[in-house]
N, C-alpha and C. Protein backbone atom coordinates (compact mmCIF):
# COMPACT_ATOMS: atom_id res chain seq x y z
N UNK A 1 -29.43 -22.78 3.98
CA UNK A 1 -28.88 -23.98 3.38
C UNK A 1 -28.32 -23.66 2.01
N UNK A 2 -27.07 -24.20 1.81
CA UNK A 2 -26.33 -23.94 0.30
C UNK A 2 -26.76 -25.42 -1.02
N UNK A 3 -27.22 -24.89 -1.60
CA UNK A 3 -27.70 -26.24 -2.66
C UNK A 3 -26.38 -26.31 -2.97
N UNK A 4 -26.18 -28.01 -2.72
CA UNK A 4 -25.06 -28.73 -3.28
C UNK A 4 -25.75 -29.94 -3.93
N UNK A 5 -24.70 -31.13 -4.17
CA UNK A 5 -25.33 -32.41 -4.70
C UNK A 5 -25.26 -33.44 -3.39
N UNK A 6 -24.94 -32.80 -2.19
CA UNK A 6 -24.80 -33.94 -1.25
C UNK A 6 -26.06 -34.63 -1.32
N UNK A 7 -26.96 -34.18 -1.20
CA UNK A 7 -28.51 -34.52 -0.47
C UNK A 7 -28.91 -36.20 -1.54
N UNK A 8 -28.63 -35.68 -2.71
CA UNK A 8 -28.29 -36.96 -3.62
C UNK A 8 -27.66 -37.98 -3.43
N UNK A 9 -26.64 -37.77 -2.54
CA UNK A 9 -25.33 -38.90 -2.67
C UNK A 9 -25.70 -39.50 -1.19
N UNK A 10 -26.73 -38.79 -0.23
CA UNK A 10 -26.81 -39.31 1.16
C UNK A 10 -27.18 -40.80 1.08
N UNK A 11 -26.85 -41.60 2.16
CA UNK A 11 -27.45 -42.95 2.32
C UNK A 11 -27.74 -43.02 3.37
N UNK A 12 -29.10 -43.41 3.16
CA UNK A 12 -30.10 -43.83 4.58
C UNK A 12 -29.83 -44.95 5.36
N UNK A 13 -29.92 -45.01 6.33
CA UNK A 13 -30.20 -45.87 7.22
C UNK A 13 -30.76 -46.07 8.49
N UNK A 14 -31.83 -45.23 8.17
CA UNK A 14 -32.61 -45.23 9.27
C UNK A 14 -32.77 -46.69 9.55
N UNK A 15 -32.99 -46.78 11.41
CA UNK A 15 -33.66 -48.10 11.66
C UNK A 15 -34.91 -48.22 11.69
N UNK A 16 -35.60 -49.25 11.84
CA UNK A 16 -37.05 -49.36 12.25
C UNK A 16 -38.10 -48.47 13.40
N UNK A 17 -37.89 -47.81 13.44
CA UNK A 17 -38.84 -47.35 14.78
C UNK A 17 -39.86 -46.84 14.85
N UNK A 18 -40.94 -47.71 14.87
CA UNK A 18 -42.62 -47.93 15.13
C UNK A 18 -43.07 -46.49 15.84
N UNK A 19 -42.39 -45.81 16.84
CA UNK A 19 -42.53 -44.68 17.45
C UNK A 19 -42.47 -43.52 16.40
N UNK A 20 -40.99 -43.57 16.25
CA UNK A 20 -40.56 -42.02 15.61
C UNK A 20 -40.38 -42.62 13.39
N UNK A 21 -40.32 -43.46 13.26
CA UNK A 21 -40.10 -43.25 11.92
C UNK A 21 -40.29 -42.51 11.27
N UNK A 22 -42.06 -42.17 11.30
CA UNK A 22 -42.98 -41.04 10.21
C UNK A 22 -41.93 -39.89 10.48
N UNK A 23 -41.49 -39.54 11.74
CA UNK A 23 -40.91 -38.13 12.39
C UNK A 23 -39.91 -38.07 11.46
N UNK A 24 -39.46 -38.75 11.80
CA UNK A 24 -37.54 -39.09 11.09
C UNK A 24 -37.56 -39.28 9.84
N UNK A 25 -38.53 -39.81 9.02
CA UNK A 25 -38.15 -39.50 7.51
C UNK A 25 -39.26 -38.04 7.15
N UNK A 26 -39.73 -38.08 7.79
CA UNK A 26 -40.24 -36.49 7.61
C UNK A 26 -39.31 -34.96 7.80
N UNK A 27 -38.57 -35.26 8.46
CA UNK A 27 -37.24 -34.47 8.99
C UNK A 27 -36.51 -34.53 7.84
N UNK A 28 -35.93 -35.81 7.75
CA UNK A 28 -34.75 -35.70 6.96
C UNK A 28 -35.17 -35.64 5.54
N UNK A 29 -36.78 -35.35 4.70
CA UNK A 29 -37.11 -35.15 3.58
C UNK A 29 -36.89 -33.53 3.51
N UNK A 30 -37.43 -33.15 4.55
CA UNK A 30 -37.28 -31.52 5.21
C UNK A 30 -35.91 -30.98 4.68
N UNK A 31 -35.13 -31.39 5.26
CA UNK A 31 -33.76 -31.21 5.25
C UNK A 31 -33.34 -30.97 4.15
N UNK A 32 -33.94 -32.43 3.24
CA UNK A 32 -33.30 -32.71 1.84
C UNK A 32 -34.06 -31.76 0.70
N UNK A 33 -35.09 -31.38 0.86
CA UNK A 33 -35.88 -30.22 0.51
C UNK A 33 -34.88 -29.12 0.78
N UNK A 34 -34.59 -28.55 1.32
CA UNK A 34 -34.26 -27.63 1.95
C UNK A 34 -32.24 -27.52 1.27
N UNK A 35 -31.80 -28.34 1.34
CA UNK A 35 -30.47 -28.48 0.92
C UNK A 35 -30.58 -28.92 -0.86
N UNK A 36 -31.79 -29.21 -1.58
CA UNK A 36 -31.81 -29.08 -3.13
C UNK A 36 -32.60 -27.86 -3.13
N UNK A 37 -32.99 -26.86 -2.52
CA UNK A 37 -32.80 -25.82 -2.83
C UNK A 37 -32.76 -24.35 -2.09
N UNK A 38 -31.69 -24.58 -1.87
CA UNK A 38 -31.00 -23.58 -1.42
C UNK A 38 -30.02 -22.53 -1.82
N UNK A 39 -29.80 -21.71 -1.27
CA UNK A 39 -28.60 -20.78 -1.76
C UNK A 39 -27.69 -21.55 -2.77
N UNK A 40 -27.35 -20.84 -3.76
CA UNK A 40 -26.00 -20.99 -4.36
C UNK A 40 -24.96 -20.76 -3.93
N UNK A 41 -23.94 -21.74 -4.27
CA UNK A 41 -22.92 -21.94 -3.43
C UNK A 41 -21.86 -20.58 -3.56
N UNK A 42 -22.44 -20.32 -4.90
CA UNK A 42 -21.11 -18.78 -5.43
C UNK A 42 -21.00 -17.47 -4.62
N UNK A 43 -22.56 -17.68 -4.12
CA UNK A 43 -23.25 -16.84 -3.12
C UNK A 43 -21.89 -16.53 -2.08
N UNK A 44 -22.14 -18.01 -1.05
CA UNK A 44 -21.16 -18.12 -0.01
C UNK A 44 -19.85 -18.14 -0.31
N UNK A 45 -19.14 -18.64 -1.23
CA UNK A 45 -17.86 -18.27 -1.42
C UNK A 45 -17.57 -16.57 -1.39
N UNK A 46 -18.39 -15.88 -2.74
CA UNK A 46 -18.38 -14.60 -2.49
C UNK A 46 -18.03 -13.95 -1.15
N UNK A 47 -18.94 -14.24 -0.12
CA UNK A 47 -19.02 -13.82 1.41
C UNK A 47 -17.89 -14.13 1.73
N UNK A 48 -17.09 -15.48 1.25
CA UNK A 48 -16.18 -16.04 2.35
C UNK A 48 -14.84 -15.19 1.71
N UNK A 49 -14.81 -15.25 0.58
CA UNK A 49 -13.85 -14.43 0.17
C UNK A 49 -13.74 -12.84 0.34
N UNK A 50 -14.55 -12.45 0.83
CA UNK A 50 -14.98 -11.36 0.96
C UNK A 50 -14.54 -10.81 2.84
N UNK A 51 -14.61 -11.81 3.37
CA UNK A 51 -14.31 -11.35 4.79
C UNK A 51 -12.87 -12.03 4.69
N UNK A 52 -11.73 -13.40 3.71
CA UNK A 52 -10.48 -13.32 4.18
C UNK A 52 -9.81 -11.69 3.62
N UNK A 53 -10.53 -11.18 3.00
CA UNK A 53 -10.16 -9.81 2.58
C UNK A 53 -9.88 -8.79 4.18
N UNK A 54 -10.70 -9.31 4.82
CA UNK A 54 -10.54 -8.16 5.69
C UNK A 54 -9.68 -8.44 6.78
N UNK A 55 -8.80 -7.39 7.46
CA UNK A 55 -7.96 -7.72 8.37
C UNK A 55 -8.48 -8.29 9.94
N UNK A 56 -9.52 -7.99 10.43
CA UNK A 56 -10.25 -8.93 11.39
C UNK A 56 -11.48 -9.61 10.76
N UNK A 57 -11.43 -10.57 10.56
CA UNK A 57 -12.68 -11.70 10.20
C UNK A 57 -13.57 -12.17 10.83
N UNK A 58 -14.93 -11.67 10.48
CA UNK A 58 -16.12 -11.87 11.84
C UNK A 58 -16.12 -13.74 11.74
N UNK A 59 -16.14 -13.83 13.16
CA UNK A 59 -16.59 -15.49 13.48
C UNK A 59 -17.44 -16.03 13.02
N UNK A 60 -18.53 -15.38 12.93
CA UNK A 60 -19.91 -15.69 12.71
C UNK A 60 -20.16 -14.72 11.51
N UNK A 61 -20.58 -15.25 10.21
CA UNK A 61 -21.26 -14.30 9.03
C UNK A 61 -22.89 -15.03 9.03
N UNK A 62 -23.44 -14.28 8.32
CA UNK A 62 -24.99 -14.78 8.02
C UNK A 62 -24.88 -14.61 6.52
N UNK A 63 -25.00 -15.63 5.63
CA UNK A 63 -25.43 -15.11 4.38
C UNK A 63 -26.64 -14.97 3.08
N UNK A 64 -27.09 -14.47 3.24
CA UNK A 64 -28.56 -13.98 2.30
C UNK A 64 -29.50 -13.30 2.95
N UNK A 65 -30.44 -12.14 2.48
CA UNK A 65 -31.05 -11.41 3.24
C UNK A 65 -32.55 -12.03 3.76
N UNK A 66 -32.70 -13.22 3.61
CA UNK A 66 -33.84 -14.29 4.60
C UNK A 66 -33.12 -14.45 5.33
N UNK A 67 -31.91 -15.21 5.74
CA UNK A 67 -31.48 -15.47 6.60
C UNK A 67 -30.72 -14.31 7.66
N UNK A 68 -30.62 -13.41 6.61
CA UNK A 68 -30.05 -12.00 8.14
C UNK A 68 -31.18 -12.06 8.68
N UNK A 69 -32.49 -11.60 8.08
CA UNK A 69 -34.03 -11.31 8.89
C UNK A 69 -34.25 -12.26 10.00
N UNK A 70 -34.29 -13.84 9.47
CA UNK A 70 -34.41 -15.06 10.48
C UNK A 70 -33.86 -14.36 12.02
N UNK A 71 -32.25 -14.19 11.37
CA UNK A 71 -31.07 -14.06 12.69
C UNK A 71 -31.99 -13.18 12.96
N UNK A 72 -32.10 -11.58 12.83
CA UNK A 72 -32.60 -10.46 13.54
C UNK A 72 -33.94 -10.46 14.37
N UNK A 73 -34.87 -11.61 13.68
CA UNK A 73 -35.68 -12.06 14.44
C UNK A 73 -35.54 -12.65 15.68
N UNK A 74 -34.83 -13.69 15.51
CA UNK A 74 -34.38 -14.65 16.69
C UNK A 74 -33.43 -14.03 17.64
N UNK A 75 -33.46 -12.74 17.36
CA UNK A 75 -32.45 -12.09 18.50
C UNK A 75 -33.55 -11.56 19.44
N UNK A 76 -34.25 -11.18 19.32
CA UNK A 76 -35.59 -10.42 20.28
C UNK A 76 -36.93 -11.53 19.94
N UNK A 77 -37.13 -12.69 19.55
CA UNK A 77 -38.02 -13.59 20.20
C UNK A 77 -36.94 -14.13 21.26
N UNK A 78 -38.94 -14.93 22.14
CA UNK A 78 -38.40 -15.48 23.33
C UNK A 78 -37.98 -16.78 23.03
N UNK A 79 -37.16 -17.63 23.83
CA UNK A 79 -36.57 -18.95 23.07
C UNK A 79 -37.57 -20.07 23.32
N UNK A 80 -38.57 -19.78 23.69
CA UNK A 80 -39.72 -20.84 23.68
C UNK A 80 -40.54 -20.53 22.43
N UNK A 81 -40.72 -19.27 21.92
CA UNK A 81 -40.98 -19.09 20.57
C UNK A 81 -40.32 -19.74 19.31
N UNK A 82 -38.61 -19.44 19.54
CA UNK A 82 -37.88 -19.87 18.47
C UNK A 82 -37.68 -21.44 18.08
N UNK A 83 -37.88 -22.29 19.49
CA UNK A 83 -38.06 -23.49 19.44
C UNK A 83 -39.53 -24.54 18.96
N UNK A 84 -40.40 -22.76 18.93
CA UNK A 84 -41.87 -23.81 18.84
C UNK A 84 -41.32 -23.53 16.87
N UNK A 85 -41.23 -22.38 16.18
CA UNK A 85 -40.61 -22.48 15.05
C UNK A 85 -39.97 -23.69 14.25
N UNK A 86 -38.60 -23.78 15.37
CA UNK A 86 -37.85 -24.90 14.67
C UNK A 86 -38.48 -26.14 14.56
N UNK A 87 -39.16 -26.75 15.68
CA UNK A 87 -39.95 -27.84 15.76
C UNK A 87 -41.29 -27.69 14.89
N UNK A 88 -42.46 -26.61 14.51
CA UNK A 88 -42.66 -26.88 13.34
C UNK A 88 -42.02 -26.89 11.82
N UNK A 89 -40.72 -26.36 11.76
CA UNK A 89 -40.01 -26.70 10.29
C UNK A 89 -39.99 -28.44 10.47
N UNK A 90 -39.18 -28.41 11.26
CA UNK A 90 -38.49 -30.05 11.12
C UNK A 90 -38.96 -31.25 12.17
N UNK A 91 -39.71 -30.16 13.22
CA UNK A 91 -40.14 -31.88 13.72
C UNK A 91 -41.75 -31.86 13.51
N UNK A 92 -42.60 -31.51 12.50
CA UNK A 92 -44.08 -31.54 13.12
C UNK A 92 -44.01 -33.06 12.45
């Protein structure tokens, strides 16, 4: 996640739901955690400017060395692993 000021400017509107609420503002505090602090944005420009430099431009970049590891991980776990992961970040 790149720290910007969006996470500030978001407006809620969650509806009511007796079921999932706790879930859903627990998520999206997650999120908002997660997007006030995050990578610097100079970071990713760097990268981005950095691959229109090159004459074929990978589709896909990863940028910061947590997040290469994450990727390199999630290439050789099984995807019932990577999903029990994601669902404890953001949905426990």
């Amino acid at each position: 996640d790149t720290k910007t000021d969006f996470p500030n400017r978001r407006i809620s509107n969650l509806k009511k739901d007796p079921i999932y609420q706790n879930r859903i503002i627990d998520s999206v505090n997650r999120m908002h955690y997660d997007e006030t602090h995050g990578m610097n944005p100079y970071t990713v420009v760097k990268v981005i400017l950095k691959q229109l430099k090159r004459k074929r431009m990978k589709a896909i970049v990863t940028v910061g060395l947590k997040y290469k590891l994450i990727q390199g991980l999630f290439k050789i776990l099984p995807y019932r692993f990577k999903y029990w992961i994601i669902y404890k970040l953001y949905a426990k």
